[in-house]
Protein backbone atom coordinates (compact mmCIF):
# COMPACT_ATOMS: atom_id res chain seq x y z
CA UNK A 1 35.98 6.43 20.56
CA UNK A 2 33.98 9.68 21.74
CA UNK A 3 30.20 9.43 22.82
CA UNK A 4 29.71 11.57 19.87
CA UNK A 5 31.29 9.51 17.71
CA UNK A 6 28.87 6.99 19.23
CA UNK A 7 25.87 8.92 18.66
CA UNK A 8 26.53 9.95 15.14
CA UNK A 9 26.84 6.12 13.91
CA UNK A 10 23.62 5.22 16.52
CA UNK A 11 22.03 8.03 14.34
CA UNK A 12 23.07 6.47 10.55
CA UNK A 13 22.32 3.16 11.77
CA UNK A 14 18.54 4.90 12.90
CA UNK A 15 18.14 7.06 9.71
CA UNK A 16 19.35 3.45 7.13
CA UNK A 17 16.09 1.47 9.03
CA UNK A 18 14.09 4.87 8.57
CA UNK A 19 14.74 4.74 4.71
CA UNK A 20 14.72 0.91 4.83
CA UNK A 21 11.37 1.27 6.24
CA UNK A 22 9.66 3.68 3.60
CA UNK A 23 11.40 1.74 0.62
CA UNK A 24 9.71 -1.28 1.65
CA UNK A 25 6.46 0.34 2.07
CA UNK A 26 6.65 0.70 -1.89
CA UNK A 27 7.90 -2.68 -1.90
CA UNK A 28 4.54 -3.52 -0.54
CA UNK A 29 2.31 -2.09 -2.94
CA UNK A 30 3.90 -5.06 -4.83
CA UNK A 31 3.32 -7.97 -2.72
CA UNK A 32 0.33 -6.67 0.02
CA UNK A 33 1.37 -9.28 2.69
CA UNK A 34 3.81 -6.44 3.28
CA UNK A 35 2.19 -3.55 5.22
CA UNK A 36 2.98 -0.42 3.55
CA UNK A 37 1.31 2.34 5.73
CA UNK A 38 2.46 0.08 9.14
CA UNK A 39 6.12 0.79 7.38
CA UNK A 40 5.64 4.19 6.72
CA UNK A 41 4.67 4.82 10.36
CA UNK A 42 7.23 2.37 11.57
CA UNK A 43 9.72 4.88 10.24
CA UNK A 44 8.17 8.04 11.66
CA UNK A 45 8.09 6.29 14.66
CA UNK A 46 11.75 5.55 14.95
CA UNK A 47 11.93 8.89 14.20
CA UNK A 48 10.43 10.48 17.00
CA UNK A 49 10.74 7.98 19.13
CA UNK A 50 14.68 7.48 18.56
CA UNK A 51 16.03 10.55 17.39
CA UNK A 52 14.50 13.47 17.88
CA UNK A 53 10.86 13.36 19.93
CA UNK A 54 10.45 16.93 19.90
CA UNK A 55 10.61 17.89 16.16
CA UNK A 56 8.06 16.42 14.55
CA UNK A 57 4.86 19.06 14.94
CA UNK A 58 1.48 17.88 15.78
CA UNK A 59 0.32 18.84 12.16
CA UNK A 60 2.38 16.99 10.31
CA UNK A 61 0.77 13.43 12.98
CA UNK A 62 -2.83 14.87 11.65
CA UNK A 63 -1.43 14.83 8.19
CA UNK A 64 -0.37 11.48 8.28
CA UNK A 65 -3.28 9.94 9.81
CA UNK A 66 -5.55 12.03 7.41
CA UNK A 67 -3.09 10.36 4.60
CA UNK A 68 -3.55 7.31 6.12
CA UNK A 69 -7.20 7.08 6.67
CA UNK A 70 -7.59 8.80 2.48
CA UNK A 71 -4.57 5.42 1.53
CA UNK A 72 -6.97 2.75 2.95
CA UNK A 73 -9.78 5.04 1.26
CA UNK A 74 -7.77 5.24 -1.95
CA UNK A 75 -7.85 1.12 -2.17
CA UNK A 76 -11.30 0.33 -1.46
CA UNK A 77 -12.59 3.23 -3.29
CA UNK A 78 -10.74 2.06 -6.92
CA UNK A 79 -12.26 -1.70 -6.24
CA UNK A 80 -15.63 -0.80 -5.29
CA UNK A 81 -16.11 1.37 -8.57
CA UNK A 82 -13.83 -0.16 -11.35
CA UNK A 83 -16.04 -4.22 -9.97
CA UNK A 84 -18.99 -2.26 -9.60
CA UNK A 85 -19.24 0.26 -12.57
CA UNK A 86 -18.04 -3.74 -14.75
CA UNK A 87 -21.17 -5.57 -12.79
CA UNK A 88 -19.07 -7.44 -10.46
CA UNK A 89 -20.51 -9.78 -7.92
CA UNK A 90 -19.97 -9.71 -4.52
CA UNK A 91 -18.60 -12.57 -4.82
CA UNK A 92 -16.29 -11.76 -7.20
CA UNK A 93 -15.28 -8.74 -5.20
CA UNK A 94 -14.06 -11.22 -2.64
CA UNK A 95 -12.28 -13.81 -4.42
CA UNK A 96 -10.31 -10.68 -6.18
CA UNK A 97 -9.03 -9.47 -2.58
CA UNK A 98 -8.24 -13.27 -1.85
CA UNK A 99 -6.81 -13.39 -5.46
CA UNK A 100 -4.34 -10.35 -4.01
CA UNK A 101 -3.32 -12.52 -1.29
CA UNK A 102 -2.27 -15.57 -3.04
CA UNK A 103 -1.11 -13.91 -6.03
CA UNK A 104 1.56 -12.35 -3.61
CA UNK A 105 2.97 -15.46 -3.10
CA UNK A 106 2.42 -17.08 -6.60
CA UNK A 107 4.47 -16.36 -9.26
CA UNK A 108 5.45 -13.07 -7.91
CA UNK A 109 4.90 -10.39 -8.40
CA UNK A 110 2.86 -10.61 -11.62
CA UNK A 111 0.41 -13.17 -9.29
CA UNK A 112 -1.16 -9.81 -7.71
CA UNK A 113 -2.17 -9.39 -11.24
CA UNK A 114 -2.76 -13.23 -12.48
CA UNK A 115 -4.08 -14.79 -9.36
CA UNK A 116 -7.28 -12.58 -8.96
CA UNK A 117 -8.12 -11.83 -12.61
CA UNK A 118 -8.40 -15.33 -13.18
CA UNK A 119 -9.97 -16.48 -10.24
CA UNK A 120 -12.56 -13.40 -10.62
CA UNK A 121 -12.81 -14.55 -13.84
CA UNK A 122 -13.32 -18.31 -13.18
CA UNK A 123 -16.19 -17.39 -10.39
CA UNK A 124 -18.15 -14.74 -12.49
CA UNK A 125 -18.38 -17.60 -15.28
CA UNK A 126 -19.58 -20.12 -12.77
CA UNK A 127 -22.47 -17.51 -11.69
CA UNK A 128 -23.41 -18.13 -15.33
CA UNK A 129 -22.11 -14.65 -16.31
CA UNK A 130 -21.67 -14.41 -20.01
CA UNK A 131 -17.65 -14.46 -21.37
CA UNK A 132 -17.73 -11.41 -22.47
CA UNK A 133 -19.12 -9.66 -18.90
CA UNK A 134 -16.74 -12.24 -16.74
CA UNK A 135 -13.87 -10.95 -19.07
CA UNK A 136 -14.79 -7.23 -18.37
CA UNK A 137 -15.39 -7.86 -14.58
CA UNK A 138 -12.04 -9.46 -14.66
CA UNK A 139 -10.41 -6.49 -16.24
CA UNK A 140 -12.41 -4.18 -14.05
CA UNK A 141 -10.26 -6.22 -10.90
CA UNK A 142 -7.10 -5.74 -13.04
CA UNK A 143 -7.97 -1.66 -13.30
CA UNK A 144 -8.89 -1.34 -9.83
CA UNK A 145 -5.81 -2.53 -8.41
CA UNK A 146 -3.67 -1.35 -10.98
CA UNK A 147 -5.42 2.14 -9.91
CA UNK A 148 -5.31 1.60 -6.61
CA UNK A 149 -1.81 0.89 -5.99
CA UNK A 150 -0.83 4.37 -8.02
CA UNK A 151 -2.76 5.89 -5.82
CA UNK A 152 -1.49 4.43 -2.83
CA UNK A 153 1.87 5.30 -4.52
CA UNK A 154 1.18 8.99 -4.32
CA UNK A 155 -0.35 8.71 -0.89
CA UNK A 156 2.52 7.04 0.40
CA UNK A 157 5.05 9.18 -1.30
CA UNK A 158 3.65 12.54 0.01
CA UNK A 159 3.58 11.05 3.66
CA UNK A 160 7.13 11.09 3.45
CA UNK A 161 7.22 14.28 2.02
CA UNK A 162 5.32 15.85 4.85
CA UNK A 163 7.71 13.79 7.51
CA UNK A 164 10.97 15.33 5.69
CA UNK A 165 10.10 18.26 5.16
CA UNK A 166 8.74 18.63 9.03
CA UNK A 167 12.07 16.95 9.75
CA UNK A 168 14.16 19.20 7.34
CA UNK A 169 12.23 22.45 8.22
């Protein structure tokens, strides 16, 4: 076997844990124990740090930590106005990101969904919040992560647009 031969499988093996890398970053938009963005950069990483460390161009770095930075943005920004714009307490607000976490592990992975509208639900009733206004704050949680993880989506997807096409260009 020829030390190209070598290289050439080194470099499928390399470019299947790239791919394996930003597939589960979609993965986690599902279950958020997983650490999309980490994955995404994870890839890039192996990238540059494994294949090729001179292609990928200093403006295509900024645009993925500006993508970054706008993804954690894109999260916080859906739950603060969908549980705000409802009347959400902050409590509320808390018990739906702890909802997130357990839901990922109940029943997944409709408990990202389940876990936190019902427990948002539970604690706005026990802060003597009409039905009706624990209902909507509940569905508010529902909206904003149902928001938030499309928008992550898109995020995600064009930072691996910009690392191709800075790879393929």
């Amino acid at each position: 076997m020829e030390i190209f031969e070598v290289v050439d499988i080194l470099d499928i093996i390399l470019w299947m844990a790239i791919i394996a890398c930003f597939i589960l970053s979609f993965v986690g938009l599902v279950y958020p124990v997983i650490p999309s963005v980490l994955l995404i950069w994870l890839g890039v990483g192996i990238y540059h740090f494994a294949i090729n460390p001179n292609e990928l161009s200093w403006i295509s770095f900024v645009m993925l930590l500006l993508l970054t930075v706008l993804l954690f943005l894109a999260d916080y920004l859906a739950n603060l106005h969908f549980v705000e714009k409802a009347g959400g307490s902050v409590l509320g607000k808390r018990v739906a990101t702890l909802g997130l976490i357990i839901g990922s592990f109940v029943i997944p992975p409709f408990g990202v969904v389940i876990v936190p509208f019902a427990l948002v639900f539970i604690v706005e009733l026990l802060q003597k919040k009409p039905l009706a206004a624990s209902i909507k704050v509940a569905a508010a949680v529902l909206i904003a992560f149902l928001s938030g993880t499309l928008a992550k989506a898109v995020v995600q997807l064009i930072m691996i647009i910009v690392f191709l096409l800075d790879v393929i260009f």
